[in-house]
PDB file of N, CA and C in Angstrom:
ATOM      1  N   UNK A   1     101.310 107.315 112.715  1.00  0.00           N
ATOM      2  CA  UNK A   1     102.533 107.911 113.219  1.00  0.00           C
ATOM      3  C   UNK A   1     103.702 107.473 112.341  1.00  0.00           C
ATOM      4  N   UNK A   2     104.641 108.551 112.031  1.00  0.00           N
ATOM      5  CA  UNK A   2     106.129 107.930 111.384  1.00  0.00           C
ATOM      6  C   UNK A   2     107.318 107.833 112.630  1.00  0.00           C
ATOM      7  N   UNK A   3     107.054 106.284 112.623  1.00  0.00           N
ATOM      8  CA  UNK A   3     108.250 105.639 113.807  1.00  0.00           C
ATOM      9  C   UNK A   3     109.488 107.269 113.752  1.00  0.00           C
ATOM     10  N   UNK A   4     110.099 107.069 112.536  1.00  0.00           N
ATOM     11  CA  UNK A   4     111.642 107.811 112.355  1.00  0.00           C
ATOM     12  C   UNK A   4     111.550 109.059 113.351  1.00  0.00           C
ATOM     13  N   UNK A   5     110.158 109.740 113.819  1.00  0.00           N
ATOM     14  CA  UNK A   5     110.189 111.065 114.691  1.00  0.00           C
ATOM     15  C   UNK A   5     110.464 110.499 115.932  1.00  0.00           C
ATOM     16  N   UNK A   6     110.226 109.335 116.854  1.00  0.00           N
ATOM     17  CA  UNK A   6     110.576 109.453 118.082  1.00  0.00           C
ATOM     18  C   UNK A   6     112.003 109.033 117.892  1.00  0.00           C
ATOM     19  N   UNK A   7     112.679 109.015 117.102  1.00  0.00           N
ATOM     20  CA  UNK A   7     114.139 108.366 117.020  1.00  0.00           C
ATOM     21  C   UNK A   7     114.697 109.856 116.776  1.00  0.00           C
ATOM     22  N   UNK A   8     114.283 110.977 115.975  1.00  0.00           N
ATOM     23  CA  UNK A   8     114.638 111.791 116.276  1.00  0.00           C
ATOM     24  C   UNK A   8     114.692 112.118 114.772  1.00  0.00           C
ATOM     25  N   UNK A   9     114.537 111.268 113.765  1.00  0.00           N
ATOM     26  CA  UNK A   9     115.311 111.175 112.238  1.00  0.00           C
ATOM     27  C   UNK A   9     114.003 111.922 111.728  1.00  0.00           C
ATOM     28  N   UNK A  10     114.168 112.532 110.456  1.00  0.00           N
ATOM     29  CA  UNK A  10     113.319 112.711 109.338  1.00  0.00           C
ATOM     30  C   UNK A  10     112.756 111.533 108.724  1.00  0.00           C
ATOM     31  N   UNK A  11     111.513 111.470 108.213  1.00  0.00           N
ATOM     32  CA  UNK A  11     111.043 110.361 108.040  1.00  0.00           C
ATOM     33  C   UNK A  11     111.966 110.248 106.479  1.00  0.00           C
ATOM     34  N   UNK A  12     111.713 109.593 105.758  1.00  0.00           N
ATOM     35  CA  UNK A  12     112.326 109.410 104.614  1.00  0.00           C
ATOM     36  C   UNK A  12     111.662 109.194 103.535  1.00  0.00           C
ATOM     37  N   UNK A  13     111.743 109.293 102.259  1.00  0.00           N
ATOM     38  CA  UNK A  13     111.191 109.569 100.963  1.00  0.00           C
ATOM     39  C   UNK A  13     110.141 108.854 100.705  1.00  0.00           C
ATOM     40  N   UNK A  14     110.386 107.654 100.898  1.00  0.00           N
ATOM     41  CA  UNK A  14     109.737 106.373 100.162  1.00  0.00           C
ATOM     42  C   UNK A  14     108.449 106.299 101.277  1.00  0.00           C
ATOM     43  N   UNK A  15     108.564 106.545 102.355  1.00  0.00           N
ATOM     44  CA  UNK A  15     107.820 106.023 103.057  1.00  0.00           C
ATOM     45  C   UNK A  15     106.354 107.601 102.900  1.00  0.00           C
ATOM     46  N   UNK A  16     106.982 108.732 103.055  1.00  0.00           N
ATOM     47  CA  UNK A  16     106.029 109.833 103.169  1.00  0.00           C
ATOM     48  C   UNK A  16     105.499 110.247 101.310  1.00  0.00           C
ATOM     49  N   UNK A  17     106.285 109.770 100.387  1.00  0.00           N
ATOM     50  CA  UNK A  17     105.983 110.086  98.787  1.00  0.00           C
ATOM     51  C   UNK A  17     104.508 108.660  99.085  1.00  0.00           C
ATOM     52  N   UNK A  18     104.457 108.119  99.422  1.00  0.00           N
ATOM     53  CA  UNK A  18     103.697 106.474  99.983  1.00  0.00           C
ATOM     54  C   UNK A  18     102.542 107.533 100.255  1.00  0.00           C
ATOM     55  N   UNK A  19     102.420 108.218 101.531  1.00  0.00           N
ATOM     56  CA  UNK A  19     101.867 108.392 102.092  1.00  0.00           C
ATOM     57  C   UNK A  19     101.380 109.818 101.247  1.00  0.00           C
ATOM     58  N   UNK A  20     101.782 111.112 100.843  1.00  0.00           N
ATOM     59  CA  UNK A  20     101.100 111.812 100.210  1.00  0.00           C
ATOM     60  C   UNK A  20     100.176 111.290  99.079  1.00  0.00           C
ATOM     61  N   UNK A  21     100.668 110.127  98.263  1.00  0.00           N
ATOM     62  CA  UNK A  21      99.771 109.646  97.769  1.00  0.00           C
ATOM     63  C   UNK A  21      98.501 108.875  98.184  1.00  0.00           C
ATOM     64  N   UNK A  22      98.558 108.763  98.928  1.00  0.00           N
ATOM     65  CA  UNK A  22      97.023 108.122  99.577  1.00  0.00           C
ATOM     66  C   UNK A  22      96.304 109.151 100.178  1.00  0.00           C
ATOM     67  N   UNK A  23      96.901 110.465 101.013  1.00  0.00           N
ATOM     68  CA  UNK A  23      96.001 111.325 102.065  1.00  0.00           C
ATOM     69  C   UNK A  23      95.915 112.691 101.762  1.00  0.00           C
ATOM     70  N   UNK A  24      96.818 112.958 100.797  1.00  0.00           N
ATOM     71  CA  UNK A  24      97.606 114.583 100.701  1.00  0.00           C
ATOM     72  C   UNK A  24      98.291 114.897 101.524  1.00  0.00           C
ATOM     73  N   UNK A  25      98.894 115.985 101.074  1.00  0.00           N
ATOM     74  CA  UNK A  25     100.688 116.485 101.607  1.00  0.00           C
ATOM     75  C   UNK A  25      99.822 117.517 102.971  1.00  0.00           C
ATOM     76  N   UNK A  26      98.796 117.729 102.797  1.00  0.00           N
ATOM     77  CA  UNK A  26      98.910 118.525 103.651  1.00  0.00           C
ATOM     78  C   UNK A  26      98.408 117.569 104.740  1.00  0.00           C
ATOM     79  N   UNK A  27      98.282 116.621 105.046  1.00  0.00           N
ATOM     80  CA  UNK A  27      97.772 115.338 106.117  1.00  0.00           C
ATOM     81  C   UNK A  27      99.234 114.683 106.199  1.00  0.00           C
ATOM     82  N   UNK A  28      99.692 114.682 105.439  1.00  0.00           N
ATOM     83  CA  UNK A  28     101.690 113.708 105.751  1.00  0.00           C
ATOM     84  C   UNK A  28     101.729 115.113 106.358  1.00  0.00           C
ATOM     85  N   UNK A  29     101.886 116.062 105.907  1.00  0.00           N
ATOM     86  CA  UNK A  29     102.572 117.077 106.553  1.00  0.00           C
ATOM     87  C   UNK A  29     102.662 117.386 108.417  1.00  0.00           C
ATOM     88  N   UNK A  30     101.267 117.135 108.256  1.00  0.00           N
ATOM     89  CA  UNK A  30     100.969 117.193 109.955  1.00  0.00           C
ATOM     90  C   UNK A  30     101.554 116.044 110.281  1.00  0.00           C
ATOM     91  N   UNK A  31     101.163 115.018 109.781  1.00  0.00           N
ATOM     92  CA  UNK A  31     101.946 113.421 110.898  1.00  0.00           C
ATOM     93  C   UNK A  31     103.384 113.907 110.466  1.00  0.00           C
ATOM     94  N   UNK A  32     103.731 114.425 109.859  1.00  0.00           N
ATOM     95  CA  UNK A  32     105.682 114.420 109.828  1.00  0.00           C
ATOM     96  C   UNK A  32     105.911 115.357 110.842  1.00  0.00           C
ATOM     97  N   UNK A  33     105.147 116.251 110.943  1.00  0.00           N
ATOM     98  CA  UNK A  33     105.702 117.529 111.943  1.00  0.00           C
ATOM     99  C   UNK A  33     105.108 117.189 113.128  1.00  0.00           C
ATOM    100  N   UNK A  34     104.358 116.709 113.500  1.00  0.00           N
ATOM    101  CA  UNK A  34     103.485 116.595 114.854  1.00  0.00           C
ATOM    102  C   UNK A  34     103.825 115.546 115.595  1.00  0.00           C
ATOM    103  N   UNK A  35     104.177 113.880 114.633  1.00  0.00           N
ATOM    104  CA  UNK A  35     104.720 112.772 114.964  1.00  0.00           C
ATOM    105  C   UNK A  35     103.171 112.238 116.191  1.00  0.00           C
ATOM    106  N   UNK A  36     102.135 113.001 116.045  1.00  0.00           N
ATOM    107  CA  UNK A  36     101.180 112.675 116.635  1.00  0.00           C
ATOM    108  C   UNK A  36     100.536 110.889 115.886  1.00  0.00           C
ATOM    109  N   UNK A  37      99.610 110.570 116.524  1.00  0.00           N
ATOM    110  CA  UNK A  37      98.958 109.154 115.886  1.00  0.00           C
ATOM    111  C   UNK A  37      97.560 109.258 115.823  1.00  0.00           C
ATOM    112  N   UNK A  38      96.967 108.843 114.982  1.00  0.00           N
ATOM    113  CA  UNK A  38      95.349 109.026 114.589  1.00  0.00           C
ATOM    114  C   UNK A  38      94.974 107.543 114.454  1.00  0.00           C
ATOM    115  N   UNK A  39      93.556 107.491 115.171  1.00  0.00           N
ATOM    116  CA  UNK A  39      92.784 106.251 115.488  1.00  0.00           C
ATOM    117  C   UNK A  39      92.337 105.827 113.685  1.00  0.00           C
ATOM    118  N   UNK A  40      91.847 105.200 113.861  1.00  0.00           N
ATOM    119  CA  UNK A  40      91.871 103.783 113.157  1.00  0.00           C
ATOM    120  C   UNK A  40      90.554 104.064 111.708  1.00  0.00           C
ATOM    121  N   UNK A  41      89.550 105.489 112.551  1.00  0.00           N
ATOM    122  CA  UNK A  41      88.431 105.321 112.074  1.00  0.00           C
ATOM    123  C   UNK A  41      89.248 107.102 111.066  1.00  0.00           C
ATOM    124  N   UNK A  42      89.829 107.871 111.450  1.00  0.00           N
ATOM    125  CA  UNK A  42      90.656 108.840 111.035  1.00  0.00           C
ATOM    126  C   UNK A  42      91.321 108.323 109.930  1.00  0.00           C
ATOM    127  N   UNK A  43      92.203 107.486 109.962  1.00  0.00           N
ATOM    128  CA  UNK A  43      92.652 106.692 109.338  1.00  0.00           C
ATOM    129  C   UNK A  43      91.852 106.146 107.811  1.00  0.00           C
ATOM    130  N   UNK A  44      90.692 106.170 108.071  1.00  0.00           N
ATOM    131  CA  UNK A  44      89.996 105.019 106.971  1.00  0.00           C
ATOM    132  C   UNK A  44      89.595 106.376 106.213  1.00  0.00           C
ATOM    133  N   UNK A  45      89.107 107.617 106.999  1.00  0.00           N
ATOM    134  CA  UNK A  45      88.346 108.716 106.742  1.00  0.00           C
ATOM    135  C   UNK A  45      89.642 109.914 105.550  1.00  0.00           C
ATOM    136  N   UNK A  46      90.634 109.786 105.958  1.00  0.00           N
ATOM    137  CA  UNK A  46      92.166 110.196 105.094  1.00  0.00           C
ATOM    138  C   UNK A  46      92.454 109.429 104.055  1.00  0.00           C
ATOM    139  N   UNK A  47      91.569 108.022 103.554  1.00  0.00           N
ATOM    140  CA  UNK A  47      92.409 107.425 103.257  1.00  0.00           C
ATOM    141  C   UNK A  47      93.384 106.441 103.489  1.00  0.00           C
ATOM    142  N   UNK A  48      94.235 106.156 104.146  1.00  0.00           N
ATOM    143  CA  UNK A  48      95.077 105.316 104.701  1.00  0.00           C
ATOM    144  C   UNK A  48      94.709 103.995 104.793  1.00  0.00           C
ATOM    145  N   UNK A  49      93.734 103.767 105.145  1.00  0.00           N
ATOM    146  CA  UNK A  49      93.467 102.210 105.387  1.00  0.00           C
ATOM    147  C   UNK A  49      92.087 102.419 104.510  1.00  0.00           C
ATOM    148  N   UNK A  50      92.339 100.901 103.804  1.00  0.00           N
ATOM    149  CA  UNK A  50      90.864 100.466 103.185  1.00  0.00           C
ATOM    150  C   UNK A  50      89.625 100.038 103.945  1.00  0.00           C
ATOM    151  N   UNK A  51      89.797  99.443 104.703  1.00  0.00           N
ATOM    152  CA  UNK A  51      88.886  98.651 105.307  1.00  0.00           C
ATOM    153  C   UNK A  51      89.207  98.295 107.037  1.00  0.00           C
ATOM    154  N   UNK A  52      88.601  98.577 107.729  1.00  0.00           N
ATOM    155  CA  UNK A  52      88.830  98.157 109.526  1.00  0.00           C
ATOM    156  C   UNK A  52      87.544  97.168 109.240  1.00  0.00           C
ATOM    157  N   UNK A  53      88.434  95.710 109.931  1.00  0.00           N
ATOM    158  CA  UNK A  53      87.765  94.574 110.692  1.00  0.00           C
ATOM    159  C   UNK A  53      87.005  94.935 111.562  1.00  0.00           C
ATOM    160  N   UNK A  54      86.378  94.512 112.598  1.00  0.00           N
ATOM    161  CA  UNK A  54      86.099  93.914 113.910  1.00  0.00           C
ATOM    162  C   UNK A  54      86.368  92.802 114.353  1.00  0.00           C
ATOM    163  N   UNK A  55      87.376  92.437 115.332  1.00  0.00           N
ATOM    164  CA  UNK A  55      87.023  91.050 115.792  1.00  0.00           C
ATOM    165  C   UNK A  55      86.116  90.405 116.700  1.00  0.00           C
TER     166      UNK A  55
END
């Protein structure tokens, strides 16, 4: 999720140019417009995260 949507703001450069580079624009695109949140295993599957623990 990009915090800046429940505040109401556009997310901002640095943070979504971040993020097209790891998932593609068309995956920022949806979390910028949707402000929805994706689990952990979504996450690894886009890209976004390297590696999920278990504790």
């Amino acid at each position: 999720m990009l915090p800046e949507l429940g505040l109401g703001l556009i997310p901002g450069a640095g943070g979504t140019v971040s993020l097209v580079r790891r998932m593609g624009r068309h995956r920022t695109a949806w979390l910028a417009t949707t402000g929805r949140t994706i689990d952990a295993a979504t996450a690894r599957r886009w890209g976004l995260v390297d590696e999920i623990e278990l504790f």
